[in-house]
N, C-alpha and C. Protein backbone atom coordinates (compact mmCIF):
# COMPACT_ATOMS: atom_id res chain seq x y z
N UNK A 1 0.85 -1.17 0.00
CA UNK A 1 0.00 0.00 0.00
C UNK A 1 0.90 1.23 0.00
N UNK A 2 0.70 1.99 -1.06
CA UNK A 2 1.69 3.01 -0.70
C UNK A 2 1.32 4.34 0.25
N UNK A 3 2.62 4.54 0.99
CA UNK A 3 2.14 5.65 1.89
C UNK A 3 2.21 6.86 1.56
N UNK A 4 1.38 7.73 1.71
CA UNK A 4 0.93 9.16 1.48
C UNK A 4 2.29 9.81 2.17
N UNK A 5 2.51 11.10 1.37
CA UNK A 5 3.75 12.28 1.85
C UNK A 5 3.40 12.09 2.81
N UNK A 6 2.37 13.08 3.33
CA UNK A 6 2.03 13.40 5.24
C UNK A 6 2.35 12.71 5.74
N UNK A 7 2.28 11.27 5.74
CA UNK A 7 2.39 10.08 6.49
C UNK A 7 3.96 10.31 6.50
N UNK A 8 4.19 9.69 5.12
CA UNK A 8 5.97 9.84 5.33
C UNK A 8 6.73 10.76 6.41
N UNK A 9 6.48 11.82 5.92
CA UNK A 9 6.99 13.63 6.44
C UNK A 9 6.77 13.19 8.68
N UNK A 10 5.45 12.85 9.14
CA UNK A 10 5.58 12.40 10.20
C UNK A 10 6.02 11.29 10.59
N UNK A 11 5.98 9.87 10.44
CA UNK A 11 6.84 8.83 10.27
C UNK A 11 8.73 9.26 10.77
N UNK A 12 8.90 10.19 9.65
CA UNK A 12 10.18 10.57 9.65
C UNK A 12 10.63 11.21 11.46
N UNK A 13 9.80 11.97 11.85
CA UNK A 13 9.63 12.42 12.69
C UNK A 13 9.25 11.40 14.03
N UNK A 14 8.60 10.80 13.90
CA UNK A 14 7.90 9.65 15.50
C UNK A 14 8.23 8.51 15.05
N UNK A 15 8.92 8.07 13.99
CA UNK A 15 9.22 6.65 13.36
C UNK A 15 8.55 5.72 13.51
N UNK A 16 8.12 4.30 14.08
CA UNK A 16 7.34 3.90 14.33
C UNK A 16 5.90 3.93 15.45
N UNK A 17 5.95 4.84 15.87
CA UNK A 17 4.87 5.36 16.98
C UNK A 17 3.94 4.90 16.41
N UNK A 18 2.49 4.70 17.42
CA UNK A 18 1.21 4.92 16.59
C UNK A 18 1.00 6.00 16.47
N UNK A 19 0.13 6.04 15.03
CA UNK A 19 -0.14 6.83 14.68
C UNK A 19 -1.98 6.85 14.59
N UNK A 20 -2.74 7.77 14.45
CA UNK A 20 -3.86 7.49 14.43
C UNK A 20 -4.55 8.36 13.15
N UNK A 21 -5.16 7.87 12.06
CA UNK A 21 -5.48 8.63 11.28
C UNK A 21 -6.93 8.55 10.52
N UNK A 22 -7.90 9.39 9.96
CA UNK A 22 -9.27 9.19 9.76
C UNK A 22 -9.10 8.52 8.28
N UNK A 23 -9.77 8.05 8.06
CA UNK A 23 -10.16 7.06 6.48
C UNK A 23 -11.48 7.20 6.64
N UNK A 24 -11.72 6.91 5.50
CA UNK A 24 -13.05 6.60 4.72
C UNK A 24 -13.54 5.21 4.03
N UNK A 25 -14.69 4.88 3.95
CA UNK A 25 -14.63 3.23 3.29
C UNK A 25 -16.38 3.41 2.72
N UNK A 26 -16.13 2.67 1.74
CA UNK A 26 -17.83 2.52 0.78
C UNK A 26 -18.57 1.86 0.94
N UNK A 27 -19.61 1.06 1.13
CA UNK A 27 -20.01 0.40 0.77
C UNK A 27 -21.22 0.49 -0.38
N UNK A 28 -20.62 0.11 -1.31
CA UNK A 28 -21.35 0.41 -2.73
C UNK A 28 -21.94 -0.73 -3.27
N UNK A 29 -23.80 -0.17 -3.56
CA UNK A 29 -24.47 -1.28 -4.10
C UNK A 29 -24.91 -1.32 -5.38
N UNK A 30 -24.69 -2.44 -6.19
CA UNK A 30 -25.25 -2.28 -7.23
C UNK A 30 -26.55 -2.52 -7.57
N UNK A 31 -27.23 -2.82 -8.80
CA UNK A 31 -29.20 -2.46 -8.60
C UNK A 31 -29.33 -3.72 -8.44
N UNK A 32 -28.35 -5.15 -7.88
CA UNK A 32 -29.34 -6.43 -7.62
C UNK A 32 -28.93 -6.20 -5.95
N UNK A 33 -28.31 -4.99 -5.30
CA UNK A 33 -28.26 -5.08 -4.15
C UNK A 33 -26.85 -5.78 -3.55
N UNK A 34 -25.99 -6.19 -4.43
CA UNK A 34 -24.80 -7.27 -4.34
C UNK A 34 -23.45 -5.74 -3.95
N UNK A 35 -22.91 -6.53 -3.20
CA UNK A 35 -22.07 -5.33 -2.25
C UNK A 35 -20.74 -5.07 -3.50
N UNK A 36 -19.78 -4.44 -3.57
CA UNK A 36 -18.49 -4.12 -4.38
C UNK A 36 -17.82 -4.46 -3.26
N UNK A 37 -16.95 -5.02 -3.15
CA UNK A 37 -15.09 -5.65 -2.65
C UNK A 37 -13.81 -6.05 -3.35
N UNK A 38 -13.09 -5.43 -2.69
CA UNK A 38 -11.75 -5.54 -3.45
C UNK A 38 -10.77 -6.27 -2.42
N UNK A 39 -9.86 -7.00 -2.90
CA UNK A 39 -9.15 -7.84 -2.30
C UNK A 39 -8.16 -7.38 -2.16
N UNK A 40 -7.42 -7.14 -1.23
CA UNK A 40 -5.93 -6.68 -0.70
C UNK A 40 -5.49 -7.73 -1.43
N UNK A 41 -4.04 -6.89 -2.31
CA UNK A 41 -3.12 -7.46 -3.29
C UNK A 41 -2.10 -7.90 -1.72
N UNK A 42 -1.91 -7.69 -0.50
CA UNK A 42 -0.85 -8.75 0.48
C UNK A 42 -1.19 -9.37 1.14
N UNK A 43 -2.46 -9.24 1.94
CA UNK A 43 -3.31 -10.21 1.68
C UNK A 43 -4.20 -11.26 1.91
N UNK A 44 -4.66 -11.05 0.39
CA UNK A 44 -5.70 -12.19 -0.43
C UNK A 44 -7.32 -11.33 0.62
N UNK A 45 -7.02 -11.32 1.45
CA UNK A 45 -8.73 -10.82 2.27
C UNK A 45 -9.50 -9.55 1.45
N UNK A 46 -10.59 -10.09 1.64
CA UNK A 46 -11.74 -9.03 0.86
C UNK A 46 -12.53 -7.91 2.00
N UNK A 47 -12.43 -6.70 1.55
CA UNK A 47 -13.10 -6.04 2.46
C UNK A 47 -13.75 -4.66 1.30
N UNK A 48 -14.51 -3.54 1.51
CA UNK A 48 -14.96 -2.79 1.02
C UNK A 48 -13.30 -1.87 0.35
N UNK A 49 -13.83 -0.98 -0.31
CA UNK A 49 -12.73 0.34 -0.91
C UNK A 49 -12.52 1.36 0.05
N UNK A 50 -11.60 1.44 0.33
CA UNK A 50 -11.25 2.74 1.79
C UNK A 50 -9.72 3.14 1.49
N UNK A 51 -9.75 4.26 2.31
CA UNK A 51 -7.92 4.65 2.34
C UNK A 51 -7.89 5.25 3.30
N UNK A 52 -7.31 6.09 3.40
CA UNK A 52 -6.70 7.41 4.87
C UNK A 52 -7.23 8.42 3.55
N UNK A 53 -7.62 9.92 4.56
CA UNK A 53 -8.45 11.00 4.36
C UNK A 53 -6.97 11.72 4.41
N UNK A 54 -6.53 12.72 2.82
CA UNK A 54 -5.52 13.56 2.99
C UNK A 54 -5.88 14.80 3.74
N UNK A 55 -4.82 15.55 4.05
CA UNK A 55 -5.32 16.60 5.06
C UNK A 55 -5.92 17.19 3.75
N UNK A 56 -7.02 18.11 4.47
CA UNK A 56 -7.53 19.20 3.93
C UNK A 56 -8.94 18.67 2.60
N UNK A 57 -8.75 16.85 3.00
CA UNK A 57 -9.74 16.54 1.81
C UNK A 57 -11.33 16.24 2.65
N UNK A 58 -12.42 16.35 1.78
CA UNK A 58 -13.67 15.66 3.00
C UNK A 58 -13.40 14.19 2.78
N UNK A 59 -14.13 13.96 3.54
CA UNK A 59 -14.07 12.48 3.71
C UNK A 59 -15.47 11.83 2.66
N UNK A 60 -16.00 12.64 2.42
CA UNK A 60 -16.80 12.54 1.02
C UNK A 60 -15.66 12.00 0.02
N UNK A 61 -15.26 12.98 -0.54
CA UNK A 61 -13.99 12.96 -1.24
C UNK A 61 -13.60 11.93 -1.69
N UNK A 62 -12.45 11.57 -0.21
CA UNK A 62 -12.07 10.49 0.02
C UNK A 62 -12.55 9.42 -0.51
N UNK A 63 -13.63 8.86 -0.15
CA UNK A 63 -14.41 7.74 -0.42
C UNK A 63 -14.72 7.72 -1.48
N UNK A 64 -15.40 8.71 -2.48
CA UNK A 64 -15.17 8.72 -3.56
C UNK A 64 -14.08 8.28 -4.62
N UNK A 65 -13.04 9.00 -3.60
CA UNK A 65 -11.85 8.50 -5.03
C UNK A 65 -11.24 7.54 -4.69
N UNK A 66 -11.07 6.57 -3.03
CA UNK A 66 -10.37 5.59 -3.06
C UNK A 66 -11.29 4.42 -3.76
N UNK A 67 -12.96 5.02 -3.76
CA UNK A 67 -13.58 3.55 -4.42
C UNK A 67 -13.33 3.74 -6.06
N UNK A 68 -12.76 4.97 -7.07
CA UNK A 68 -12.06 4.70 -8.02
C UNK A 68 -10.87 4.23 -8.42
N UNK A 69 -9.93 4.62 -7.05
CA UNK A 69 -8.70 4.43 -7.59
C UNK A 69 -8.60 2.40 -7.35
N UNK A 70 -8.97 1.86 -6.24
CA UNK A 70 -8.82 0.92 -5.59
C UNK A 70 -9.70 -0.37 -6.04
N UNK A 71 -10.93 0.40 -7.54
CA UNK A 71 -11.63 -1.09 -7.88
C UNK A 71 -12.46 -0.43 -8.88
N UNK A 72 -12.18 0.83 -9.54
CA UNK A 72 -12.55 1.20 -10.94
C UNK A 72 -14.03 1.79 -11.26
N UNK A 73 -14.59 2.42 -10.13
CA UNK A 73 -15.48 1.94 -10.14
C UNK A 73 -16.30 3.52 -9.61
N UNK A 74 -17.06 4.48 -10.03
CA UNK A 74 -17.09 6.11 -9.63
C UNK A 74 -18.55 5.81 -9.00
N UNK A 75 -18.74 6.08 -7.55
CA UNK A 75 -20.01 6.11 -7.12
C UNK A 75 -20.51 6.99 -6.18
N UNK A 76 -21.78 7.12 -6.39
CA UNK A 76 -22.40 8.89 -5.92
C UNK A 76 -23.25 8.59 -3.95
N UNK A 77 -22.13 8.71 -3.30
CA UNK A 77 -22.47 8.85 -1.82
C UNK A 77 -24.07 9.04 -1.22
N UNK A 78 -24.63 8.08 -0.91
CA UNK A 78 -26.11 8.38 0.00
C UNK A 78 -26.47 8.68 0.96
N UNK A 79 -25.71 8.08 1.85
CA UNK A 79 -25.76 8.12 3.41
C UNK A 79 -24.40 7.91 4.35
N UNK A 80 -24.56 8.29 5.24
CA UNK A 80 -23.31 7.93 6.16
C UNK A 80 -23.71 6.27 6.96
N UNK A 81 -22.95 5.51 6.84
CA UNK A 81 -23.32 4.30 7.63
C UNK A 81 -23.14 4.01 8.90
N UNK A 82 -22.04 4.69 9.47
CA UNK A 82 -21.52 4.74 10.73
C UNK A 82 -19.61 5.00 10.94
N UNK A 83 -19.69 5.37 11.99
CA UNK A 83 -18.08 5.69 12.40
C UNK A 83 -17.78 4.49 13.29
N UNK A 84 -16.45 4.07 12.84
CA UNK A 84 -15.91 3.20 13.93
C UNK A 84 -14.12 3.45 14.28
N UNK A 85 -14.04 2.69 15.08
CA UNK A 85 -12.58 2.77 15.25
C UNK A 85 -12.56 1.23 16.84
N UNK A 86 -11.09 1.37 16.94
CA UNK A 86 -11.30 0.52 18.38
C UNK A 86 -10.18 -0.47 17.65
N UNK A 87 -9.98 -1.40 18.97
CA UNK A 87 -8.91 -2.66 18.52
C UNK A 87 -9.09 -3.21 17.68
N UNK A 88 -10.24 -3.26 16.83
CA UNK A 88 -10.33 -4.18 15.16
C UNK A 88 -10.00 -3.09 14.15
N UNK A 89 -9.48 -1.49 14.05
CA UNK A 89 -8.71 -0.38 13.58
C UNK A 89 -7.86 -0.48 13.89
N UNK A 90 -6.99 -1.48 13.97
CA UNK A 90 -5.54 -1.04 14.23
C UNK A 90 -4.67 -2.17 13.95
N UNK A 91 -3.77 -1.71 14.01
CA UNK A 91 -2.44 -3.25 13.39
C UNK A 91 -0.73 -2.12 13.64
N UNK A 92 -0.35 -2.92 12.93
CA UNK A 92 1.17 -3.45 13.22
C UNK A 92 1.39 -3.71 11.48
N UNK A 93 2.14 -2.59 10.79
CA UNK A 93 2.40 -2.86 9.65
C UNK A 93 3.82 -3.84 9.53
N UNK A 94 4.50 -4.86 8.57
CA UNK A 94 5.87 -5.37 8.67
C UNK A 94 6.51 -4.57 8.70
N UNK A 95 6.77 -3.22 8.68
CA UNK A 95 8.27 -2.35 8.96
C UNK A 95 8.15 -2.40 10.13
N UNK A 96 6.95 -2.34 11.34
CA UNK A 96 6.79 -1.74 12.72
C UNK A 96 5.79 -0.83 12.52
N UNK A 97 5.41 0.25 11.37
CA UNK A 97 4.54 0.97 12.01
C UNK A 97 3.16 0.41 12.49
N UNK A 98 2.62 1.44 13.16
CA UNK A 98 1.73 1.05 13.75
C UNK A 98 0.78 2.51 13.84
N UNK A 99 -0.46 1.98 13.43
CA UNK A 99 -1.55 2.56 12.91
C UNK A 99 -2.88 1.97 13.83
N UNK A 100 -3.98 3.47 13.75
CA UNK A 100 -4.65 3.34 14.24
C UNK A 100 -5.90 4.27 13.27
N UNK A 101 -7.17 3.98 13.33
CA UNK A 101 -8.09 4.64 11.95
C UNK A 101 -9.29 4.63 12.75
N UNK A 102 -9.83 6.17 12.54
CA UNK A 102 -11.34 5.97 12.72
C UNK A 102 -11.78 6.74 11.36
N UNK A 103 -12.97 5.69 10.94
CA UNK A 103 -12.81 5.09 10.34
C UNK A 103 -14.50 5.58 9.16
N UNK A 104 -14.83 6.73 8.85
CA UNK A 104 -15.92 7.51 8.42
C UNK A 104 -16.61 6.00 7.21
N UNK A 105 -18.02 5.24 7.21
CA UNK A 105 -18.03 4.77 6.37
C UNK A 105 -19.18 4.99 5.66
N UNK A 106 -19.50 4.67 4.15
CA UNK A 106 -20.63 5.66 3.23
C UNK A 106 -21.24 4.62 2.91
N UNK A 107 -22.75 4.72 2.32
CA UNK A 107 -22.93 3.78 1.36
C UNK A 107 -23.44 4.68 0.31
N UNK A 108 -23.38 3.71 -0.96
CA UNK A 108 -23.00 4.42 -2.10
C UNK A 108 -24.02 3.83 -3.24
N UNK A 109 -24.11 4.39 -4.36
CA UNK A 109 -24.32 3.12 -5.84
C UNK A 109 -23.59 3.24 -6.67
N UNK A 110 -23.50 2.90 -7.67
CA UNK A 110 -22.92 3.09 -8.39
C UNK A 110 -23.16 3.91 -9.61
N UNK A 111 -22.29 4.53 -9.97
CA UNK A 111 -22.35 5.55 -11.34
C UNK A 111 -22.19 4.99 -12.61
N UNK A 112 -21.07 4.56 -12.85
CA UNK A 112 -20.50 3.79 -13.83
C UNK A 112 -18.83 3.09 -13.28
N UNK A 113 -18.84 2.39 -14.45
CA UNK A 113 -17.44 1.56 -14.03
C UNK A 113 -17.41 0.29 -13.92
N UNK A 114 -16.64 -0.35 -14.52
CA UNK A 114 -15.84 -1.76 -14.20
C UNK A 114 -15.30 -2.53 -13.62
N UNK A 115 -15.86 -3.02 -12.36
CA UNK A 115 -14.56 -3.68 -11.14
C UNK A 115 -14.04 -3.92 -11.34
N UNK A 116 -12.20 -3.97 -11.23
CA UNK A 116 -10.86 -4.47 -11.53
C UNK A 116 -10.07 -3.88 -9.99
N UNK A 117 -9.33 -4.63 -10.26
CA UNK A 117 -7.89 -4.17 -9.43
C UNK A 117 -7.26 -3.68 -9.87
N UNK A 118 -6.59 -2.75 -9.04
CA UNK A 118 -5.59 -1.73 -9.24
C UNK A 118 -4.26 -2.11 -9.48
N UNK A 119 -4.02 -3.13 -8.97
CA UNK A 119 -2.82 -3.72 -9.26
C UNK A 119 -1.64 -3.05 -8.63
N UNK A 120 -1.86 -2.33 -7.55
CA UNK A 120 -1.32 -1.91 -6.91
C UNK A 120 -1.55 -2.43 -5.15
N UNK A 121 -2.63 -1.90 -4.77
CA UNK A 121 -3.03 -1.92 -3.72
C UNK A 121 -4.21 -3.49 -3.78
N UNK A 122 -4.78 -3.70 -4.79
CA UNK A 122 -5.98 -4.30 -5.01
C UNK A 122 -5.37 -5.14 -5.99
N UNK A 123 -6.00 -6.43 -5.53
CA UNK A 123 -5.32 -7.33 -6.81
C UNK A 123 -7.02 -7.57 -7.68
N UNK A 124 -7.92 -7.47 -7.34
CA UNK A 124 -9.48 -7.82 -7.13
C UNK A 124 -10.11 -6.89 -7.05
N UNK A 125 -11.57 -7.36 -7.58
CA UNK A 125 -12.71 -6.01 -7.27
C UNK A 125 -13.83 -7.05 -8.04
N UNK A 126 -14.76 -7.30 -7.22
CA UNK A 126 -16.31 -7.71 -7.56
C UNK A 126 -17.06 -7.43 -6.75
N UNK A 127 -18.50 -7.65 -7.23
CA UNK A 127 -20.02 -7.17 -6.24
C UNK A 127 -20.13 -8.71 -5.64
N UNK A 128 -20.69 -8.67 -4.73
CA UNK A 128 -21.06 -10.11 -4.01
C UNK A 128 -22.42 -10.27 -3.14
N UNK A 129 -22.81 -10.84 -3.81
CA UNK A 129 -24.38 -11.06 -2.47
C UNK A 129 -23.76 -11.75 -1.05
N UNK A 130 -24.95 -11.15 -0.48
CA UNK A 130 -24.30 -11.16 1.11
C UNK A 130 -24.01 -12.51 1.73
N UNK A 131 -24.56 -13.49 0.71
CA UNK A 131 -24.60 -15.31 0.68
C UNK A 131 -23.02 -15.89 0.43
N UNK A 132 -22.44 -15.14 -0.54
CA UNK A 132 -21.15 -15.03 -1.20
C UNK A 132 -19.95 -14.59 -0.35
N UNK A 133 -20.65 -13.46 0.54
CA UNK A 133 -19.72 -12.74 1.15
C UNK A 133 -19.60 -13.81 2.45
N UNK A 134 -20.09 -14.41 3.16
CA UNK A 134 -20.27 -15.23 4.25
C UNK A 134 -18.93 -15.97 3.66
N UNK A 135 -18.90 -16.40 2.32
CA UNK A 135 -18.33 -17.80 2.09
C UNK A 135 -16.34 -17.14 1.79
N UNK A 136 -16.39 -15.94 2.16
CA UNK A 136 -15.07 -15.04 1.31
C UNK A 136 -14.02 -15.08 2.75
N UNK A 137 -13.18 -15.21 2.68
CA UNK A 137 -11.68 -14.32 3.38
C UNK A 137 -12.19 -13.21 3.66
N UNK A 138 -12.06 -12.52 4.81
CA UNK A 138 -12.58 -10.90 4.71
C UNK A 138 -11.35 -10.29 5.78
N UNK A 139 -11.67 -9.08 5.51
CA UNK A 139 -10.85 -8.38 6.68
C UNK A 139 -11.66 -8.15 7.49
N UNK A 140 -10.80 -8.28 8.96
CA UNK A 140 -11.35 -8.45 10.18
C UNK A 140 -12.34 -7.09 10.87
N UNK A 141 -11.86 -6.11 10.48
CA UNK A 141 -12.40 -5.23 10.71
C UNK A 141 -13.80 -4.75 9.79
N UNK A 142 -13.79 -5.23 7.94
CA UNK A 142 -14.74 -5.04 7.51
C UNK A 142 -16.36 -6.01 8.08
N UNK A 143 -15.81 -7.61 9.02
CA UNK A 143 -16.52 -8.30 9.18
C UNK A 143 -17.69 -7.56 10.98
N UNK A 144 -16.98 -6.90 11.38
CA UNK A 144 -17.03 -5.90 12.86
C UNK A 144 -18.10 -5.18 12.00
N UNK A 145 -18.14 -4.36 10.79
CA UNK A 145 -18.60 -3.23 10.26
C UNK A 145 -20.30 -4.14 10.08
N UNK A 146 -19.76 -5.15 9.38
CA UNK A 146 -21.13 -5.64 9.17
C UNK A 146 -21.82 -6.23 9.60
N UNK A 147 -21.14 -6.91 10.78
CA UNK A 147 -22.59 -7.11 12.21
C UNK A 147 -23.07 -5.77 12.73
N UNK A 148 -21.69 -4.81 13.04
CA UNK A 148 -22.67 -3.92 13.62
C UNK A 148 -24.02 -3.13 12.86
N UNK A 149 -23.91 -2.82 11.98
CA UNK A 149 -24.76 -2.43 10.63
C UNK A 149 -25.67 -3.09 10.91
N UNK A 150 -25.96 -5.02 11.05
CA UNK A 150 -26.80 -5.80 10.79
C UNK A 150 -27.83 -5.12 11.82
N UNK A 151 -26.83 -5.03 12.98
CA UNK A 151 -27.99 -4.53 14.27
C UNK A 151 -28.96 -3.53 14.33
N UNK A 152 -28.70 -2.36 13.63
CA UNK A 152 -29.37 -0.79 13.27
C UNK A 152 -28.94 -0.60 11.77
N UNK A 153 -29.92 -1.43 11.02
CA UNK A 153 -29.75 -0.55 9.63
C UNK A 153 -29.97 0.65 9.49
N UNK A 154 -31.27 0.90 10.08
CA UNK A 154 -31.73 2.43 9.72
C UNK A 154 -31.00 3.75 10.51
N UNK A 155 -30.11 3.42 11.40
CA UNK A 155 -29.59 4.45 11.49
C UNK A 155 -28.07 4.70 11.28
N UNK A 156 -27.17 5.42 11.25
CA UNK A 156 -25.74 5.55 11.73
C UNK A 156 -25.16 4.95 12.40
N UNK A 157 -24.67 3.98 12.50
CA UNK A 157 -23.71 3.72 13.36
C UNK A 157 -22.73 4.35 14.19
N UNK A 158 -22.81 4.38 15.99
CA UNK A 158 -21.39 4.24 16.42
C UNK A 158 -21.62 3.66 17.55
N UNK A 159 -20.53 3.28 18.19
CA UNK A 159 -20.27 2.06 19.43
C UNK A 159 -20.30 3.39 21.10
N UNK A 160 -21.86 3.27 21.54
CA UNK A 160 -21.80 3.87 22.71
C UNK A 160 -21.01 4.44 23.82
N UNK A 161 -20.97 5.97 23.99
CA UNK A 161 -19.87 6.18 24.72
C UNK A 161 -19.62 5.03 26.11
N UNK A 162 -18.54 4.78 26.64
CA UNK A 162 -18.50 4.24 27.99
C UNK A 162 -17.71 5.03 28.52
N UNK A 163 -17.06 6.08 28.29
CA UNK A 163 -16.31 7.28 29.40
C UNK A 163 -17.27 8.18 30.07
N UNK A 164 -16.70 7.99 31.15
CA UNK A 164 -17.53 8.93 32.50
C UNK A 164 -16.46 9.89 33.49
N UNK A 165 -17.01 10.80 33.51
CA UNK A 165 -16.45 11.83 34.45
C UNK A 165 -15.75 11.01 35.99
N UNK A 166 -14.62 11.19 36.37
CA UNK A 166 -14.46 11.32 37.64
C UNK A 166 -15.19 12.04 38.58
N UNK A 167 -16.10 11.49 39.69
CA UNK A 167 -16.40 12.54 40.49
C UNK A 167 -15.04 12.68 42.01
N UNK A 168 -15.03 14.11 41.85
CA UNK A 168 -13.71 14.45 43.20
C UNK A 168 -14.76 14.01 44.51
């Protein structure tokens, strides 16, 4: 996956620290309702189109263009699905870094376009009924996204505060 300047430019600076940064992710349907996924080219697991949010971009944006760049594919944002983040956002890249994402996610349809891989980041890109998707490799965190979803379709998602004030 290649890393963004910003990233680099701080990296350089805190070297492996965590780092914590906002992304965006799609979930884009096509008109039989069958979800879009792209398969991490390192790997092999299937999860939705997402990236990290550059400074100064919306997270509209974002989502927009990582679901072109990452599986070919241009689609026009509906709703917000929910925010997440937490120990299924985070990892341990092989150099050491270490990353942490909350994590803005959309659902979408589609405009036009061709699923493919990028061949970069994405080796893959197809729609899948949700029967299909049960039977797939997934990433661990996209599989978190879609129970919680299962629970409250109709609204936004996020995972209830549990921080409370100290009383002196």
């Amino acid at each position: 996956m290649p890393i963004p300047d910003f990233i680099q430019s701080l990296r350089s600076k805190i070297g492996t620290e965590l780092l914590q940064v906002p992304t965006a992710m799609v979930f884009a349907y096509d008109d039989n309702g069958s979800l879009l996924l792209v398969q991490d080219k390192s790997s092999g697991r299937w999860g939705p189109p997402s990236g990290i949010i550059d400074p100064h971009e919306l997270p509209s944006d974002a989502a927009v263009r990582e679901t072109w760049e990452e599986a070919g594919v241009f689609v026009e944002l509906t709703r917000i699905l929910g925010v997440f983040a937490g120990e299924h956002f985070s990892g341990v890249y092989s150099n050491g870094d270490q990353l942490a994402v909350v994590s803005t996610v959309f659902a979408a349809r589609v405009i036009r376009g061709t699923p493919r891989g990028d061949g970069e980041e994405t080796s893959d890109a197809r729609f899948f009924s949700p029967a299909e998707i049960d039977t797939l490799p997934c990433q661990l965190y996209f599989l978190v996204i879609r129970k919680a979803l299962s629970q409250s379709p109709s609204y936004a998602y996020f995972k209830p505060a549990t921080w409370q004030p100290i009383e002196a």
